[in-house]
PDB file of N, CA and C in Angstrom:
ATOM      1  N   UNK A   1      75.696 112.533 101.741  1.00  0.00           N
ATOM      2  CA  UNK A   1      76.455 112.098 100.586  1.00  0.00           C
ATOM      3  C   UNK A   1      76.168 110.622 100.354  1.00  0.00           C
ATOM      4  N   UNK A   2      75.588 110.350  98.733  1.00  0.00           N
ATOM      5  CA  UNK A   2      75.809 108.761  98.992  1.00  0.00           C
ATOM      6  C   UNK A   2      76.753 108.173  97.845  1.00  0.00           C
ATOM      7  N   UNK A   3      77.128 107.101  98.217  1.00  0.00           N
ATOM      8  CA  UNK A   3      77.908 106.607  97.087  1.00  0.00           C
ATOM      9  C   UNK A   3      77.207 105.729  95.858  1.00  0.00           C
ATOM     10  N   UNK A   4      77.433 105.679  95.289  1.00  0.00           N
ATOM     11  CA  UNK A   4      76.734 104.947  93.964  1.00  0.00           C
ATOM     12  C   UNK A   4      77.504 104.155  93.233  1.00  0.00           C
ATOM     13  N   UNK A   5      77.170 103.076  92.581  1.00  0.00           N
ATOM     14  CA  UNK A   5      78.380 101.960  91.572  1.00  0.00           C
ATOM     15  C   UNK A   5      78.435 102.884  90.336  1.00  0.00           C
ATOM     16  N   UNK A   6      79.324 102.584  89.529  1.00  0.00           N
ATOM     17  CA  UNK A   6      79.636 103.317  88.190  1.00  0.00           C
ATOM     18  C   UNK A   6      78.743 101.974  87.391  1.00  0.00           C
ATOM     19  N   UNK A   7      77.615 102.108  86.991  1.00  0.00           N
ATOM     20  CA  UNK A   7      77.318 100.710  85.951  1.00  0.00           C
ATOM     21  C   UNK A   7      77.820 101.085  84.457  1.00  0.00           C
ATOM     22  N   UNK A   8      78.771 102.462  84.336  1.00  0.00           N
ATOM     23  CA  UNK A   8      79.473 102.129  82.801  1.00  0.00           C
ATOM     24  C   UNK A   8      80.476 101.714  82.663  1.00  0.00           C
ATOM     25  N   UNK A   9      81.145 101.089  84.030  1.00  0.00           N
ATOM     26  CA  UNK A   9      82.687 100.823  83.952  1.00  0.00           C
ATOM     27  C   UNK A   9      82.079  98.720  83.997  1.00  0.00           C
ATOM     28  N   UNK A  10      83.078  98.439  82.902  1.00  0.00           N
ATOM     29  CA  UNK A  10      82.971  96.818  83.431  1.00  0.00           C
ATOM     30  C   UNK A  10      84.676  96.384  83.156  1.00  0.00           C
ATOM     31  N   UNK A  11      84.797  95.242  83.757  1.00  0.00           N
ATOM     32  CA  UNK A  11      86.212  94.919  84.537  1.00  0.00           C
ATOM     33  C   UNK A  11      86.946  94.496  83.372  1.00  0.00           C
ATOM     34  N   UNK A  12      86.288  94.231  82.076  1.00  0.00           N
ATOM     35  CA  UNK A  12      86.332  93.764  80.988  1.00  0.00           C
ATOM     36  C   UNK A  12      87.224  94.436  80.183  1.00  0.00           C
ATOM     37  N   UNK A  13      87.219  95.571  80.155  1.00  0.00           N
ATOM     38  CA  UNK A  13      87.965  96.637  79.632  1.00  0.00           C
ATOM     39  C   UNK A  13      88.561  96.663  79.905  1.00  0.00           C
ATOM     40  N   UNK A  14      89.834  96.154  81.015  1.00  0.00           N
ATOM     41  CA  UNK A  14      91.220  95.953  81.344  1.00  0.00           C
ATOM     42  C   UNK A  14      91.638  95.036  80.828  1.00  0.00           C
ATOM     43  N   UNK A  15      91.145  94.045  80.400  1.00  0.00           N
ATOM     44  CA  UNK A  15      91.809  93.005  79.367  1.00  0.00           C
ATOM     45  C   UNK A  15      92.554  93.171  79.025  1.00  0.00           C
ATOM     46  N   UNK A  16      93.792  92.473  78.210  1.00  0.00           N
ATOM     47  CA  UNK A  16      94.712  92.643  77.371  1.00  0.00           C
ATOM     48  C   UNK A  16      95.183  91.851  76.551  1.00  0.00           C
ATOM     49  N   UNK A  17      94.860  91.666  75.156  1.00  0.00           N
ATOM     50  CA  UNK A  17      95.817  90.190  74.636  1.00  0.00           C
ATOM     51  C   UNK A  17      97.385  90.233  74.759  1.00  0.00           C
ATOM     52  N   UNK A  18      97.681  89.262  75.035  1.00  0.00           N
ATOM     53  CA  UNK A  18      99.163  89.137  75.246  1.00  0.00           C
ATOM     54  C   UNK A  18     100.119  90.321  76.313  1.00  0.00           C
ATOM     55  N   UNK A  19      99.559  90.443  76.964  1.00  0.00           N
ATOM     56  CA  UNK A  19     100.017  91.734  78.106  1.00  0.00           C
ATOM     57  C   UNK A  19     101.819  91.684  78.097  1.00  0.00           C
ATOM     58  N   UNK A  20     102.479  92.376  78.123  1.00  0.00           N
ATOM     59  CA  UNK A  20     104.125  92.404  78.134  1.00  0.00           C
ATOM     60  C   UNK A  20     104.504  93.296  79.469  1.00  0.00           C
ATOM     61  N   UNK A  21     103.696  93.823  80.100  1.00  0.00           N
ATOM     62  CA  UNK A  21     103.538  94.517  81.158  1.00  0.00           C
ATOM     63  C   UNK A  21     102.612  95.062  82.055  1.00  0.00           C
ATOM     64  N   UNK A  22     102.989  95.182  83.224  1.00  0.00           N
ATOM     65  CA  UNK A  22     101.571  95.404  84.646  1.00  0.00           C
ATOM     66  C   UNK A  22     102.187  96.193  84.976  1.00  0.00           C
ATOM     67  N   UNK A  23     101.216  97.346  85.325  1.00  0.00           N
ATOM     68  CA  UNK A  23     101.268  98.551  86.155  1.00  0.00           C
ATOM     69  C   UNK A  23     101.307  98.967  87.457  1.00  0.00           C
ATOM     70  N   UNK A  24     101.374  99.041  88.537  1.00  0.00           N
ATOM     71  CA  UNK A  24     100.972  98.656  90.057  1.00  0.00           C
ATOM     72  C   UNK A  24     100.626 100.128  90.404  1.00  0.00           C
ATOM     73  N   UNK A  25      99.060  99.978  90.722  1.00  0.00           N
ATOM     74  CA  UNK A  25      98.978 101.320  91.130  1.00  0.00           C
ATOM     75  C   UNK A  25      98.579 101.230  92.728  1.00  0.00           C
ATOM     76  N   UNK A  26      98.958 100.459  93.299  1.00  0.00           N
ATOM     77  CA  UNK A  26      99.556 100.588  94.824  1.00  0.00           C
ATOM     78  C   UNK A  26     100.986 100.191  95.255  1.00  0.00           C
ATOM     79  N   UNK A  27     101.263 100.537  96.317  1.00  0.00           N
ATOM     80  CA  UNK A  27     102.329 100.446  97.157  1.00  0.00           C
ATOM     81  C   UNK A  27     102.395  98.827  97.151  1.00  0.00           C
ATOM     82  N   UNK A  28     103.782  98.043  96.540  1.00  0.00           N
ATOM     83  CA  UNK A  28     103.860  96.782  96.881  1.00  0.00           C
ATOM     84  C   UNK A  28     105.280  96.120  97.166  1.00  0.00           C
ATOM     85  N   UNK A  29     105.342  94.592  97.904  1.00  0.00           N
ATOM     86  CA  UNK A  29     105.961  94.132  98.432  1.00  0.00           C
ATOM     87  C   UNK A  29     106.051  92.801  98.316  1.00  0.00           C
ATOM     88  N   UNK A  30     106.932  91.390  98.265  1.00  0.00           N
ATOM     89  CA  UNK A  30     106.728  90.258  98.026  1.00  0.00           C
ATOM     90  C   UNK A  30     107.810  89.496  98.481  1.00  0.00           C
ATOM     91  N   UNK A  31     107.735  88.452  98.485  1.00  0.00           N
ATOM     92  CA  UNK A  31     109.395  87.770  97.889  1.00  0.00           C
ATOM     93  C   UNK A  31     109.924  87.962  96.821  1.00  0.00           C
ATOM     94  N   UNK A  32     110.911  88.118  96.972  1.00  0.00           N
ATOM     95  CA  UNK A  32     111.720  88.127  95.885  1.00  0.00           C
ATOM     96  C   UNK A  32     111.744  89.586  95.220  1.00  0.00           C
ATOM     97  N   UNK A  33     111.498  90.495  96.124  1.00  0.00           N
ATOM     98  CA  UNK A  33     110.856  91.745  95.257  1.00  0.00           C
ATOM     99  C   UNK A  33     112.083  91.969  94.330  1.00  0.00           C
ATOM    100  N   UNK A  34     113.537  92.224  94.196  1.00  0.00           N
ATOM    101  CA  UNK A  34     114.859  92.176  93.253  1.00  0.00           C
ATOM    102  C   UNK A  34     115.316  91.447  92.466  1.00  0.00           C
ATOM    103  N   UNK A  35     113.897  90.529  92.278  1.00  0.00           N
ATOM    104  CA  UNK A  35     114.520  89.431  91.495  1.00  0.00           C
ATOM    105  C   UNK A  35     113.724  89.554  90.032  1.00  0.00           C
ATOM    106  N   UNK A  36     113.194  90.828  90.181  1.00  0.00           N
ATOM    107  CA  UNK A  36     112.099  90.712  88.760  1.00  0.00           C
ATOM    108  C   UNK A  36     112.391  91.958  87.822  1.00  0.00           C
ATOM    109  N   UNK A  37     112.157  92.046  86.490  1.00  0.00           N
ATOM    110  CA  UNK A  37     112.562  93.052  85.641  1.00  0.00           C
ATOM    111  C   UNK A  37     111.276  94.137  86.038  1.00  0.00           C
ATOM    112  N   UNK A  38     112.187  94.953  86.359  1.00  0.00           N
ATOM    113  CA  UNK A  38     110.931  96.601  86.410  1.00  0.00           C
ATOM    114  C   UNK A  38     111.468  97.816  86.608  1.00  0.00           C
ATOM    115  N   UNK A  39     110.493  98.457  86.275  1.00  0.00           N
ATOM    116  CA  UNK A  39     111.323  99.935  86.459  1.00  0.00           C
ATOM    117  C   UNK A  39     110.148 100.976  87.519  1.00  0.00           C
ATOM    118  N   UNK A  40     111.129 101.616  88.640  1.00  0.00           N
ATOM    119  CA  UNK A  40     110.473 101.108  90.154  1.00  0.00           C
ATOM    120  C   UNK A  40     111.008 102.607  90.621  1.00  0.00           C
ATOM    121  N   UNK A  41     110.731 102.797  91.876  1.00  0.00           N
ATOM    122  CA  UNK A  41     111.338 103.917  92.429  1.00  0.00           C
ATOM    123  C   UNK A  41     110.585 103.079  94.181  1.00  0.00           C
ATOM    124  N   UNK A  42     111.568 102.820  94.948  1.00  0.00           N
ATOM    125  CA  UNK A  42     111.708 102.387  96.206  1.00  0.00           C
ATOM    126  C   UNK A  42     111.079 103.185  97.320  1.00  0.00           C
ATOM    127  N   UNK A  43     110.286 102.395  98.276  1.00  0.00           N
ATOM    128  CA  UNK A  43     109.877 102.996  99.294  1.00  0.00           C
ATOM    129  C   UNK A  43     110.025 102.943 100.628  1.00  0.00           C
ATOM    130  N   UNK A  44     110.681 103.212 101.562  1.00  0.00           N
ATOM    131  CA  UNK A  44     111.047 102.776 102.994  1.00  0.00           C
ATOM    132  C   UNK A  44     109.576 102.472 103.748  1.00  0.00           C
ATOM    133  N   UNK A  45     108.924 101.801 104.216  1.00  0.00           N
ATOM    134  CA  UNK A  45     108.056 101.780 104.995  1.00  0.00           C
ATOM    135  C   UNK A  45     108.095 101.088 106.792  1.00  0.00           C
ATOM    136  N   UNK A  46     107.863 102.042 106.934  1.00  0.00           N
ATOM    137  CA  UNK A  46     107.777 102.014 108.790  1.00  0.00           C
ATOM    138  C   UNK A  46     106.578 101.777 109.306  1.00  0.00           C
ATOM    139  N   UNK A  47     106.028  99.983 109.833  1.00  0.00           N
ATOM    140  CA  UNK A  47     105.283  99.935 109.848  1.00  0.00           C
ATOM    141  C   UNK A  47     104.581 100.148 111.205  1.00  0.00           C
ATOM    142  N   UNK A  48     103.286  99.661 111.715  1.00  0.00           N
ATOM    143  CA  UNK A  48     102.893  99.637 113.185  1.00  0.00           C
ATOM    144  C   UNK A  48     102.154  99.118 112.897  1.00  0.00           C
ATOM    145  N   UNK A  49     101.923  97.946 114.702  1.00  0.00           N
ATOM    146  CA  UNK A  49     100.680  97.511 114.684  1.00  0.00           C
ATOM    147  C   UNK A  49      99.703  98.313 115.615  1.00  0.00           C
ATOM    148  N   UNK A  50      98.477  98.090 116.111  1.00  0.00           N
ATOM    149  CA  UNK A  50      97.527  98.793 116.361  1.00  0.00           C
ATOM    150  C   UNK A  50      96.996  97.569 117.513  1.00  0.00           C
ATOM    151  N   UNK A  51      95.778  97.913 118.387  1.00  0.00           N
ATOM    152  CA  UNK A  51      95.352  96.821 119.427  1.00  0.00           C
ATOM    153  C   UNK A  51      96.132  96.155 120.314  1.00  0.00           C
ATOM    154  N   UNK A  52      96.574  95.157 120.706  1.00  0.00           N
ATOM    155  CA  UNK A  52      97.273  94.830 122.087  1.00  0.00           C
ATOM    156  C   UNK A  52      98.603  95.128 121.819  1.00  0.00           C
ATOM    157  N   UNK A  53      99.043  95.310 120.612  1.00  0.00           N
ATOM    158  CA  UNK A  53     100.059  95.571 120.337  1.00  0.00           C
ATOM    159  C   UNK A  53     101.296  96.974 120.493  1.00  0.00           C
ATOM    160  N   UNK A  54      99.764  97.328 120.859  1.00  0.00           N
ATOM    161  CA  UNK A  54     100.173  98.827 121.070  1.00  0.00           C
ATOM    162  C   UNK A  54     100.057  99.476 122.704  1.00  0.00           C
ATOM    163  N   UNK A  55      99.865  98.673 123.499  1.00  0.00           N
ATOM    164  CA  UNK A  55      99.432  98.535 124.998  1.00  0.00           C
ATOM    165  C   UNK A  55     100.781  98.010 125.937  1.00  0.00           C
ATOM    166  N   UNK A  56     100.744  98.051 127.026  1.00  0.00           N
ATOM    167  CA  UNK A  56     101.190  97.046 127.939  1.00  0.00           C
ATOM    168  C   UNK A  56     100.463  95.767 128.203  1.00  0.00           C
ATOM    169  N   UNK A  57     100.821  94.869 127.871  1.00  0.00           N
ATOM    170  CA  UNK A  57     100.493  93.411 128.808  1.00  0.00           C
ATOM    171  C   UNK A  57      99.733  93.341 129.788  1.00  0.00           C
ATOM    172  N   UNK A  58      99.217  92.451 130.388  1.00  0.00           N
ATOM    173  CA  UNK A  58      98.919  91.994 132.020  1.00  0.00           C
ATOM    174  C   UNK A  58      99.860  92.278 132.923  1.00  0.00           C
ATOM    175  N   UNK A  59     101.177  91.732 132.329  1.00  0.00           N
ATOM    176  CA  UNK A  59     102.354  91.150 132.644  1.00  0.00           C
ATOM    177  C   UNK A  59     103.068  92.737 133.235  1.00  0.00           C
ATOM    178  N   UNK A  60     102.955  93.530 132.553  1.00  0.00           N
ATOM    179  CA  UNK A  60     103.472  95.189 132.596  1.00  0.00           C
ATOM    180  C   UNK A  60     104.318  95.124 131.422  1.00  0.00           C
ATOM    181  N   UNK A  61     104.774  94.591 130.429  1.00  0.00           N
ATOM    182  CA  UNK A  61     106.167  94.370 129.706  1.00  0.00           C
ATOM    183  C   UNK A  61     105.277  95.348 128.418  1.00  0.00           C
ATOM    184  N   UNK A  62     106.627  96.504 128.316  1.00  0.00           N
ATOM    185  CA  UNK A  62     105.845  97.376 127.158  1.00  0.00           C
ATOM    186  C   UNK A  62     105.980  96.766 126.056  1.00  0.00           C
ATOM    187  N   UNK A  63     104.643  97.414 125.225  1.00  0.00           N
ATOM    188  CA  UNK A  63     103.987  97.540 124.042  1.00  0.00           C
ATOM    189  C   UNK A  63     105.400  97.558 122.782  1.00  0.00           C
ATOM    190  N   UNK A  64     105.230  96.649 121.966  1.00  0.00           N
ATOM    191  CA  UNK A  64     106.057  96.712 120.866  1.00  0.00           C
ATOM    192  C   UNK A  64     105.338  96.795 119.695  1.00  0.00           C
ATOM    193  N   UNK A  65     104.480  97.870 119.077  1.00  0.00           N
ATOM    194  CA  UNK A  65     103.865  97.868 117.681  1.00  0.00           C
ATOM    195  C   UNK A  65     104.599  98.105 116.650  1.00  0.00           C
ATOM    196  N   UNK A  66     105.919  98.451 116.991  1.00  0.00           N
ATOM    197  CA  UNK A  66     106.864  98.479 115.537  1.00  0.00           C
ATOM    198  C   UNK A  66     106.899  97.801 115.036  1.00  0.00           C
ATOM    199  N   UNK A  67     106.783  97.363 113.440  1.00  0.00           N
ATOM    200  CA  UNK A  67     107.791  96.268 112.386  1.00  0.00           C
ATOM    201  C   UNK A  67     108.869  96.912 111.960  1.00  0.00           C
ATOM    202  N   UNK A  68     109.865  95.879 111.657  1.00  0.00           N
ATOM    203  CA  UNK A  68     110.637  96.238 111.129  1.00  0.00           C
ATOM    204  C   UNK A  68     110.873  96.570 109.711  1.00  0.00           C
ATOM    205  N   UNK A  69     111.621  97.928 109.387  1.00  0.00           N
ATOM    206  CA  UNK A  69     111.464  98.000 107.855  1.00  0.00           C
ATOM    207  C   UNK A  69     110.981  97.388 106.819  1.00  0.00           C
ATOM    208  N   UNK A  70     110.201  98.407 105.656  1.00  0.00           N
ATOM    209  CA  UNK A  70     110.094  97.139 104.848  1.00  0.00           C
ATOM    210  C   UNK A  70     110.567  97.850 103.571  1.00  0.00           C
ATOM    211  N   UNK A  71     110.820  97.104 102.673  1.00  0.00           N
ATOM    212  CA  UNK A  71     111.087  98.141 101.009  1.00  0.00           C
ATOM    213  C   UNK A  71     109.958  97.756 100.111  1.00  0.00           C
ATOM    214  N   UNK A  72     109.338  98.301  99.676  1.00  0.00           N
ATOM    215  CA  UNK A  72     108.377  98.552  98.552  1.00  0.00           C
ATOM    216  C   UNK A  72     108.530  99.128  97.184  1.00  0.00           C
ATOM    217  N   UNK A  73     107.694  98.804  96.006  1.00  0.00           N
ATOM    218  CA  UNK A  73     107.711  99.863  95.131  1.00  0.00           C
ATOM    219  C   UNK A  73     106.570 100.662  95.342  1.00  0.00           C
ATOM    220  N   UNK A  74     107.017 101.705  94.863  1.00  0.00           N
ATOM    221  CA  UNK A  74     105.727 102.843  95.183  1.00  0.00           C
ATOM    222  C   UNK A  74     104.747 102.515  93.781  1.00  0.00           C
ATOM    223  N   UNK A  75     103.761 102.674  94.080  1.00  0.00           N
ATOM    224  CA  UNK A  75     102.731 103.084  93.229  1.00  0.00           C
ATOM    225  C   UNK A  75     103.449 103.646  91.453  1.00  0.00           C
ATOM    226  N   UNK A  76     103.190 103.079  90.127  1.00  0.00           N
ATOM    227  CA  UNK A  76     103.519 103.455  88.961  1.00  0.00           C
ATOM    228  C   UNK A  76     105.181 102.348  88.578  1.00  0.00           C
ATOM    229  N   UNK A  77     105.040 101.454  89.290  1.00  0.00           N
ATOM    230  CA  UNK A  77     106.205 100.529  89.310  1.00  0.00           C
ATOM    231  C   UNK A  77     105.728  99.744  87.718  1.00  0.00           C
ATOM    232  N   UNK A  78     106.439  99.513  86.489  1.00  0.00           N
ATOM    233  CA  UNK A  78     105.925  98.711  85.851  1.00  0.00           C
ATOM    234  C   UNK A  78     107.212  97.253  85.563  1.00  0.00           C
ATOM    235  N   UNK A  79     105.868  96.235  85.494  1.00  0.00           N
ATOM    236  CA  UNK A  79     106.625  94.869  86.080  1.00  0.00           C
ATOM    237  C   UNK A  79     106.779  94.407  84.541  1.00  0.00           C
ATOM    238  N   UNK A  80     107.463  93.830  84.338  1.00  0.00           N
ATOM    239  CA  UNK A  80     107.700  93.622  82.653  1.00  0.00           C
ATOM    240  C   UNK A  80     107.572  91.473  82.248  1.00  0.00           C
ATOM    241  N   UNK A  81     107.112  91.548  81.455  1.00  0.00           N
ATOM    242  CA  UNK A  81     107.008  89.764  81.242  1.00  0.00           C
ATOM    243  C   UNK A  81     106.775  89.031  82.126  1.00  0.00           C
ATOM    244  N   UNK A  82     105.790  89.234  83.534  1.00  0.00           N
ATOM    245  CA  UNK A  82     105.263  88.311  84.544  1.00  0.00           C
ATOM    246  C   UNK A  82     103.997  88.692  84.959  1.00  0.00           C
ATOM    247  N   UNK A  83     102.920  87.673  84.981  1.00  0.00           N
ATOM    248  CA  UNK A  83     102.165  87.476  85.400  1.00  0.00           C
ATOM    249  C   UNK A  83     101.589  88.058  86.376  1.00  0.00           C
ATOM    250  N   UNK A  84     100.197  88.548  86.742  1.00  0.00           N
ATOM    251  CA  UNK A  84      99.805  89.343  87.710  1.00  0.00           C
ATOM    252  C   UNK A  84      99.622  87.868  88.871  1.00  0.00           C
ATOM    253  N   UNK A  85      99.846  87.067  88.381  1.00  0.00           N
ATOM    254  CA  UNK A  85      98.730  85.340  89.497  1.00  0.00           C
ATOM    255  C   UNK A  85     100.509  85.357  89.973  1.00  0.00           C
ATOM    256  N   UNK A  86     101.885  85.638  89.444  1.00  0.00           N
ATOM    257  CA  UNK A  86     102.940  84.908  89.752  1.00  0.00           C
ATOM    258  C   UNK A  86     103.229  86.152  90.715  1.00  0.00           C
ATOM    259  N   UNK A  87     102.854  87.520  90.522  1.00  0.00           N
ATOM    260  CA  UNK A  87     103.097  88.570  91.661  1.00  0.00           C
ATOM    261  C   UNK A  87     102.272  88.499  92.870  1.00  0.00           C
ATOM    262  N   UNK A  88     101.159  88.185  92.549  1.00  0.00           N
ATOM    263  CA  UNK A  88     100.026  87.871  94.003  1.00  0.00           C
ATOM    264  C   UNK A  88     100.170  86.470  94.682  1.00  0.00           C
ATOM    265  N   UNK A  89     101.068  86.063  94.009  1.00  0.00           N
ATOM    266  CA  UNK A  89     101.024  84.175  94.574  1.00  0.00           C
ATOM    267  C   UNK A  89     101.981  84.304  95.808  1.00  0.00           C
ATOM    268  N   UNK A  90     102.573  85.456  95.993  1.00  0.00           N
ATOM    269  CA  UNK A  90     103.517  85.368  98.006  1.00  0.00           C
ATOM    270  C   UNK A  90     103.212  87.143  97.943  1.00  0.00           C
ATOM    271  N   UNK A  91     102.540  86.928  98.729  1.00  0.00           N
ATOM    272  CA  UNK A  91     102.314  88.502  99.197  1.00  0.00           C
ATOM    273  C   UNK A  91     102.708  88.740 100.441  1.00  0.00           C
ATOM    274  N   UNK A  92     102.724  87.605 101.261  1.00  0.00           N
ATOM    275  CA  UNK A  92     102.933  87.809 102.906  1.00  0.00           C
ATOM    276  C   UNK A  92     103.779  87.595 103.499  1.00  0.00           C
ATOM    277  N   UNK A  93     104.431  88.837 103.514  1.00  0.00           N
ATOM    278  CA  UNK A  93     106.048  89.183 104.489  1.00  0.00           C
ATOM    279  C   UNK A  93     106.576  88.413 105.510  1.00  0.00           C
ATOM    280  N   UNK A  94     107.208  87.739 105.565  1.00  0.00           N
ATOM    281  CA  UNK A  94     107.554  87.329 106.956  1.00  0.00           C
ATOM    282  C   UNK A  94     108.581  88.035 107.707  1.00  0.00           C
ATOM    283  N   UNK A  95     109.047  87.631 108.824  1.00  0.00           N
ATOM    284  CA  UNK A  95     109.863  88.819 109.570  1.00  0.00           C
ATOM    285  C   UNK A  95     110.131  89.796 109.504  1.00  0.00           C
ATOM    286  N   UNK A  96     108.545  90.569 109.792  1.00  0.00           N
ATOM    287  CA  UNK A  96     108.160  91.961 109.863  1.00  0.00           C
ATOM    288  C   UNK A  96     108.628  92.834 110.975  1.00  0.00           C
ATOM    289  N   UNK A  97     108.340  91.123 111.668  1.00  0.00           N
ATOM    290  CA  UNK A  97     108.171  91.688 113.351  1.00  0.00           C
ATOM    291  C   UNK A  97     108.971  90.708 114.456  1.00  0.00           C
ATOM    292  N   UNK A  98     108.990  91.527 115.263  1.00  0.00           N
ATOM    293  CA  UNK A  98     109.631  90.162 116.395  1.00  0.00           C
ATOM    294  C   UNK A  98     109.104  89.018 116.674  1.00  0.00           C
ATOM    295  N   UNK A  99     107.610  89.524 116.886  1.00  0.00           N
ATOM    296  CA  UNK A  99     106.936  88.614 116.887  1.00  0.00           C
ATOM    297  C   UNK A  99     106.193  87.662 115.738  1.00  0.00           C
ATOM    298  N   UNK A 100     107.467  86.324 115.116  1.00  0.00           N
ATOM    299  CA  UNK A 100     107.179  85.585 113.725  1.00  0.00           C
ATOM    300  C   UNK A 100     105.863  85.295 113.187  1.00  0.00           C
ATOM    301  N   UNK A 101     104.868  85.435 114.032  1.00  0.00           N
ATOM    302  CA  UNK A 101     103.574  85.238 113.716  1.00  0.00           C
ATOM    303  C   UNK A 101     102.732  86.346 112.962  1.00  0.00           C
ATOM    304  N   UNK A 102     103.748  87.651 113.283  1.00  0.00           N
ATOM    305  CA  UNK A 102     103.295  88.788 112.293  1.00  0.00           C
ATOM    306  C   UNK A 102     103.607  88.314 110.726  1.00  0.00           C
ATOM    307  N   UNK A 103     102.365  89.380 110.391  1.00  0.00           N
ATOM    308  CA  UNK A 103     103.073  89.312 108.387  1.00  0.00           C
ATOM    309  C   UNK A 103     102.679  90.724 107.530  1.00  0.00           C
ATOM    310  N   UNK A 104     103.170  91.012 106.878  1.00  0.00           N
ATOM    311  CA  UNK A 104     103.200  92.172 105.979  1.00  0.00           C
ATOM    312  C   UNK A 104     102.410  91.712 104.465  1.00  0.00           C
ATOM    313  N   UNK A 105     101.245  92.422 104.271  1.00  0.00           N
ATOM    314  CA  UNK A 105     100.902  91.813 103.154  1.00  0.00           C
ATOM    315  C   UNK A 105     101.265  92.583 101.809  1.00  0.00           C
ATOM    316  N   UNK A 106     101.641  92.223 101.063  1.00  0.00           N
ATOM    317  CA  UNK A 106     101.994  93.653  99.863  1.00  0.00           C
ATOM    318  C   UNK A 106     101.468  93.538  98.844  1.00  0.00           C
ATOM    319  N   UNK A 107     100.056  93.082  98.634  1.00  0.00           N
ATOM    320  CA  UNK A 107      99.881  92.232  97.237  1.00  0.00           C
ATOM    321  C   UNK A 107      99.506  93.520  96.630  1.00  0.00           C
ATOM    322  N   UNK A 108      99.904  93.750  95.067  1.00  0.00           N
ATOM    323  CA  UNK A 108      99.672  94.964  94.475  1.00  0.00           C
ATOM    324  C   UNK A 108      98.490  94.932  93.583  1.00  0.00           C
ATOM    325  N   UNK A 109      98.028  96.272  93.183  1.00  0.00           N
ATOM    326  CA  UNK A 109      96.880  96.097  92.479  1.00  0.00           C
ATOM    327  C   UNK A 109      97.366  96.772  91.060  1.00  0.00           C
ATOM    328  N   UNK A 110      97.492  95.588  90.132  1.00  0.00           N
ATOM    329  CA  UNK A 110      97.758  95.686  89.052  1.00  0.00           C
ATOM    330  C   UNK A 110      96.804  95.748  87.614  1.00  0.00           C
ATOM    331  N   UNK A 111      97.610  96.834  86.895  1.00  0.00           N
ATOM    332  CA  UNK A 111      96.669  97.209  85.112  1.00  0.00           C
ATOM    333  C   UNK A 111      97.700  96.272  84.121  1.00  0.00           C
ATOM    334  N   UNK A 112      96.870  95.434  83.513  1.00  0.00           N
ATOM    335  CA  UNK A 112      97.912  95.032  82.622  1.00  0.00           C
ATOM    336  C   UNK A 112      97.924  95.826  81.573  1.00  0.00           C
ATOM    337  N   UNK A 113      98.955  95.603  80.022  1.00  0.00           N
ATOM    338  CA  UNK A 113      99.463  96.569  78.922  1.00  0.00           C
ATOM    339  C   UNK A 113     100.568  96.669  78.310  1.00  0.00           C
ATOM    340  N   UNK A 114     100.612  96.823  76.712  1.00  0.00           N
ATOM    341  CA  UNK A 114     101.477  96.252  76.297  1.00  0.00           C
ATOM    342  C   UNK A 114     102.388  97.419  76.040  1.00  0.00           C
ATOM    343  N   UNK A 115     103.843  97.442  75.745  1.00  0.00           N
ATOM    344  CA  UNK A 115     104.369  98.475  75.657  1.00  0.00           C
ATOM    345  C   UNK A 115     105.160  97.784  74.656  1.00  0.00           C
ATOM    346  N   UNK A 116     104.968  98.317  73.327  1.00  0.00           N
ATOM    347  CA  UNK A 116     105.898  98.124  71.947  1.00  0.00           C
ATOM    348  C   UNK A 116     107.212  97.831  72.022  1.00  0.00           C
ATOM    349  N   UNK A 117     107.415  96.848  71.394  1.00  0.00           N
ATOM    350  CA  UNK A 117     108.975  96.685  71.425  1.00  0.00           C
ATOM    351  C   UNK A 117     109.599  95.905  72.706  1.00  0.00           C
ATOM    352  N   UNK A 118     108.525  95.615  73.649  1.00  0.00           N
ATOM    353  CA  UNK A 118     109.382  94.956  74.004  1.00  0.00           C
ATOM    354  C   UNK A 118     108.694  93.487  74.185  1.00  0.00           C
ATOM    355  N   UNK A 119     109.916  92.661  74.397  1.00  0.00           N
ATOM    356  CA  UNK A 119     109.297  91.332  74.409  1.00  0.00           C
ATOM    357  C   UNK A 119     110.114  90.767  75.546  1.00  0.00           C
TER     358      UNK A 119
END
């Protein structure tokens, strides 16, 4: 099987003049995620880490790969009058984990588009 580029798709075609709304067609997360106008349907996510994290120590002291909860919008979330640069500008979770040096990244991958009527 091989994969091949699409050379009829160009990035261009997502454009939008004056966009009034973004689409998120992944799973996302931020600061402030309740503080923005959208219409959303919520996701519990249970995360894990993977590699030493998931082991015992030297030390013997067990493995903690859990994070702690996180809330998301699922995929088809649309964000209304903000910027795709002002949603990607804090993507990285803090106190995911016990350990503060962890981070949760949630940056979403957004379609912009205008939806009539509203402003």
């Amino acid at each position: 099987m091989a994969i091949t580029r699409d050379h009829t798709f160009h990035e261009d075609t997502l454009d939008v003049d004056n966009a009034n709304a973004l689409l998120s067609l992944s799973y996302a997360s931020f600061e402030g995620i309740g503080t923005y106008n959208a219409h959303y349907r919520l996701f519990t996510k249970f995360g894990r880490l993977g590699g030493h994290y998931a082991i015992p120590d030297t030390s013997g002291n067990p493995p903690n790969p859990f994070k702690k909860p996180i809330l998301m919008f699922e995929p088809g979330a649309v964000f209304y009058n903000v910027s795709d640069t002002e949603l990607k500008s804090k993507p990285l979770l803090k106190d995911v984990h016990s350990n503060k040096d962890i981070r949760h990244s949630g940056i979403p991958l957004l379609i912009p588009f205008n939806i009539e009527g509203q402003s």
